[in-house]
C-alpha atoms as a PDB file:
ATOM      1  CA  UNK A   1     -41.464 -15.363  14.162  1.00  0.00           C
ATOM      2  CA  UNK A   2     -38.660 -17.138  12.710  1.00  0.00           C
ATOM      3  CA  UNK A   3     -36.903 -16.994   9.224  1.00  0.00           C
ATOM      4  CA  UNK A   4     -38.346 -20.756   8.538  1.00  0.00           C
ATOM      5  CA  UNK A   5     -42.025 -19.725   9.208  1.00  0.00           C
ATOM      6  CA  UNK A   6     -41.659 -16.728   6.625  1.00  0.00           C
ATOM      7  CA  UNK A   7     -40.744 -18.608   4.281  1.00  0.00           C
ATOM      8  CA  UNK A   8     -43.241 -21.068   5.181  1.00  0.00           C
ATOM      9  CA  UNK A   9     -46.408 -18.843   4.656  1.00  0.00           C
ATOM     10  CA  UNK A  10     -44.963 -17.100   1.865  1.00  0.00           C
ATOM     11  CA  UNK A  11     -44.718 -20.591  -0.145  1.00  0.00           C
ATOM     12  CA  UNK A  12     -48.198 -21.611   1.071  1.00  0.00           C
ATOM     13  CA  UNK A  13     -49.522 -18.239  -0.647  1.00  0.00           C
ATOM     14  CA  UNK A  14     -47.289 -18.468  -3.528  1.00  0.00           C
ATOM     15  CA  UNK A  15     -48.461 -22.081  -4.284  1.00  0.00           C
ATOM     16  CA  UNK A  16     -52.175 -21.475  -3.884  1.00  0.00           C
ATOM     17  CA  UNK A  17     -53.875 -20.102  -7.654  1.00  0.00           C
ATOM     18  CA  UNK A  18     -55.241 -16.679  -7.535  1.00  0.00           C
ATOM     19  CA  UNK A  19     -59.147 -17.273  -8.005  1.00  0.00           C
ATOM     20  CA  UNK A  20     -61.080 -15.413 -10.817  1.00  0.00           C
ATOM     21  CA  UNK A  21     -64.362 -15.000 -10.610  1.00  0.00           C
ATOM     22  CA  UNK A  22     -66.390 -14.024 -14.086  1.00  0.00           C
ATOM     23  CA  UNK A  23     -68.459 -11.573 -13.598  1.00  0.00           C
ATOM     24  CA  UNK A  24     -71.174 -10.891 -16.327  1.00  0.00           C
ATOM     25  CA  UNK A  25     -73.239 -12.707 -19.641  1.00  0.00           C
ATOM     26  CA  UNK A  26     -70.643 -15.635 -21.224  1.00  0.00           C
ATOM     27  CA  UNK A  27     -72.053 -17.824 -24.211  1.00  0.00           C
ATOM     28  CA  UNK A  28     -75.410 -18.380 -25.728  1.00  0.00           C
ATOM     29  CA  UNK A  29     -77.067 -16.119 -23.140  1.00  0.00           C
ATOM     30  CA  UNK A  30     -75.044 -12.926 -24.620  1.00  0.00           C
ATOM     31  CA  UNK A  31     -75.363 -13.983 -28.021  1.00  0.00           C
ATOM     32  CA  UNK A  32     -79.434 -14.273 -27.382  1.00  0.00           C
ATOM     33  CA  UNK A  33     -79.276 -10.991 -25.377  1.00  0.00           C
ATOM     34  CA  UNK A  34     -77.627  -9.485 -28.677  1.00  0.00           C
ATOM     35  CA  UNK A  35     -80.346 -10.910 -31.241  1.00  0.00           C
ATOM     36  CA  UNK A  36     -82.817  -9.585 -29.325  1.00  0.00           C
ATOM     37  CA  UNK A  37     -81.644  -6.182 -29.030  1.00  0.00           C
ATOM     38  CA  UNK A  38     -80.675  -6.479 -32.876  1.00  0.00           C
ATOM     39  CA  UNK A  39     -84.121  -7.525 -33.383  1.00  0.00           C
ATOM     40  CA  UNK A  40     -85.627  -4.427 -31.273  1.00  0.00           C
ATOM     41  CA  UNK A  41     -83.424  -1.898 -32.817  1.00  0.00           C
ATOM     42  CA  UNK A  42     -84.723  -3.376 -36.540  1.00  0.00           C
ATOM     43  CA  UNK A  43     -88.397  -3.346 -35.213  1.00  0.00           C
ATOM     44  CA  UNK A  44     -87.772   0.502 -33.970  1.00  0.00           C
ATOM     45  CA  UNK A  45     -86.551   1.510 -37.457  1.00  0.00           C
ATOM     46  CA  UNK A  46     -89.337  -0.467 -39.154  1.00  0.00           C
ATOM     47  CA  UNK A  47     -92.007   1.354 -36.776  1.00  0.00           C
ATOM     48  CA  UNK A  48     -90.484   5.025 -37.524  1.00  0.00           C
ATOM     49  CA  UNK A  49     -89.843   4.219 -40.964  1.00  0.00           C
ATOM     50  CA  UNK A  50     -94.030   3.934 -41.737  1.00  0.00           C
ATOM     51  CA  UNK A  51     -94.511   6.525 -39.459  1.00  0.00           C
ATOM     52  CA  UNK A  52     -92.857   8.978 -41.289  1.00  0.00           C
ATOM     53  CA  UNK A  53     -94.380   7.198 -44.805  1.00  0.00           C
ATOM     54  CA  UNK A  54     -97.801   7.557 -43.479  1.00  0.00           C
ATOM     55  CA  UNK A  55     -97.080  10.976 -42.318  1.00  0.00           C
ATOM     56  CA  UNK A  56     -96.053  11.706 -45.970  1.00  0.00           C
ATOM     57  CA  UNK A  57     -98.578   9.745 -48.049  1.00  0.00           C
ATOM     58  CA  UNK A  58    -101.522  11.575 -46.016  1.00  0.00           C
ATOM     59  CA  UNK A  59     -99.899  15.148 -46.038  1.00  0.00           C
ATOM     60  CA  UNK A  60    -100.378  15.872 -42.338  1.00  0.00           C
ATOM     61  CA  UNK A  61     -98.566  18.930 -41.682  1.00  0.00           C
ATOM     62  CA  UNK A  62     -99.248  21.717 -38.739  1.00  0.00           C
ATOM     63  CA  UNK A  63    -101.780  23.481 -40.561  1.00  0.00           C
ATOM     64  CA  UNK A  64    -104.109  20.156 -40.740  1.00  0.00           C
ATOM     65  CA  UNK A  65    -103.934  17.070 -42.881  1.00  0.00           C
ATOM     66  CA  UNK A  66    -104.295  16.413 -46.829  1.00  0.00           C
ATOM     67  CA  UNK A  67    -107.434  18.858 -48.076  1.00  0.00           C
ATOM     68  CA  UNK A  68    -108.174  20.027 -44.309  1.00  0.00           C
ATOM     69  CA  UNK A  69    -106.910  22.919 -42.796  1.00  0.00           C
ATOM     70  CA  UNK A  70    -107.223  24.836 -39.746  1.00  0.00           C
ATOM     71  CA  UNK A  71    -107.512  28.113 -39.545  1.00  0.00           C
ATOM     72  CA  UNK A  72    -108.549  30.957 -37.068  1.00  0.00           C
ATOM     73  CA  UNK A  73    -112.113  30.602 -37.836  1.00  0.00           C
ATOM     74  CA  UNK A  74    -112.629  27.376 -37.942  1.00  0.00           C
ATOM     75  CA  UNK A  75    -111.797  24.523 -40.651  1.00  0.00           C
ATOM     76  CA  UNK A  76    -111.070  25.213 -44.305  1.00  0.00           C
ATOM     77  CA  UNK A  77    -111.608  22.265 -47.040  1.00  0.00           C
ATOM     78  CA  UNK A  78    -110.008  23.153 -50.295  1.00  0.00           C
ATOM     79  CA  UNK A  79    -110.874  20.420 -53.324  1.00  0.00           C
ATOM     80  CA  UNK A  80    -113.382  17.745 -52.734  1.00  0.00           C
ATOM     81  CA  UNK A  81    -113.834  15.704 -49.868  1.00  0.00           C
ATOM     82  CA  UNK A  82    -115.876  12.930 -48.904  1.00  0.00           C
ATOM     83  CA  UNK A  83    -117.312  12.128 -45.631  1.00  0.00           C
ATOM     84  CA  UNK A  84    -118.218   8.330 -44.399  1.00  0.00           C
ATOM     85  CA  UNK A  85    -120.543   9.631 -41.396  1.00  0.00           C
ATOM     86  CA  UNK A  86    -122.946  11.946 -40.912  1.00  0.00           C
ATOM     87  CA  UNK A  87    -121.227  15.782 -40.966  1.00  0.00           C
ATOM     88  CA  UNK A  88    -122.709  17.997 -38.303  1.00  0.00           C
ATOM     89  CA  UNK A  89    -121.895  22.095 -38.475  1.00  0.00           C
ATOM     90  CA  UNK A  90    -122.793  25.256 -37.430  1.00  0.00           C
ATOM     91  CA  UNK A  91    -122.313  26.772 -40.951  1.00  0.00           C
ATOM     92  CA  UNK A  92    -120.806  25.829 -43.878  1.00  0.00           C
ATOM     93  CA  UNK A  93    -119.785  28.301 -46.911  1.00  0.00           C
ATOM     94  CA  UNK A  94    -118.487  27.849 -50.115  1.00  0.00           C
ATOM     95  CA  UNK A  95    -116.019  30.376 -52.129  1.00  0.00           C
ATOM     96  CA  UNK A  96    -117.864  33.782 -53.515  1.00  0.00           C
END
């Protein structure tokens, strides 16, 4: 190859711009992407947040919930309670 060729090619390359290809979410479709994850992360913290309010307003703990408890020998009631359907048990005992 000669010294004219080289510098031939090398202006050919030189001359030609470098293409760029984008590579990812441009414009609206990123900004829509973003409201929607916005709008899943507020819906997340909405949900937990009246979980943990319900949790709270109806006193469910690990021994049972509110009035109920659950003990060893069964189920304990302390206070009044009220029952919307029929109650079926084996035995029921109030304190001595």
């Amino acid at each position: 190859m000669t010294q004219e060729q080289c510098t031939h090619r090398n202006n050919v390359q030189s001359s030609e711009k470098p293409q760029v290809y984008k590579v990812g979410i441009y414009g609206w479709r990123k900004r829509c992407l973003y409201f929607f994850v916005l709008l899943l992360m507020i819906l997340i913290l909405i949900n937990l947040a009246l979980t943990i309010w319900i949790l709270k307003v109806m006193n469910f703990t690990i021994d049972g919930m509110g009035n109920l408890r659950i003990t060893e020998k069964g189920l304990k009631v302390e206070g009044e309670s009220e029952f919307l359907e029929p109650l079926y048990a084996k035995e029921i005992q109030s304190k001595p």
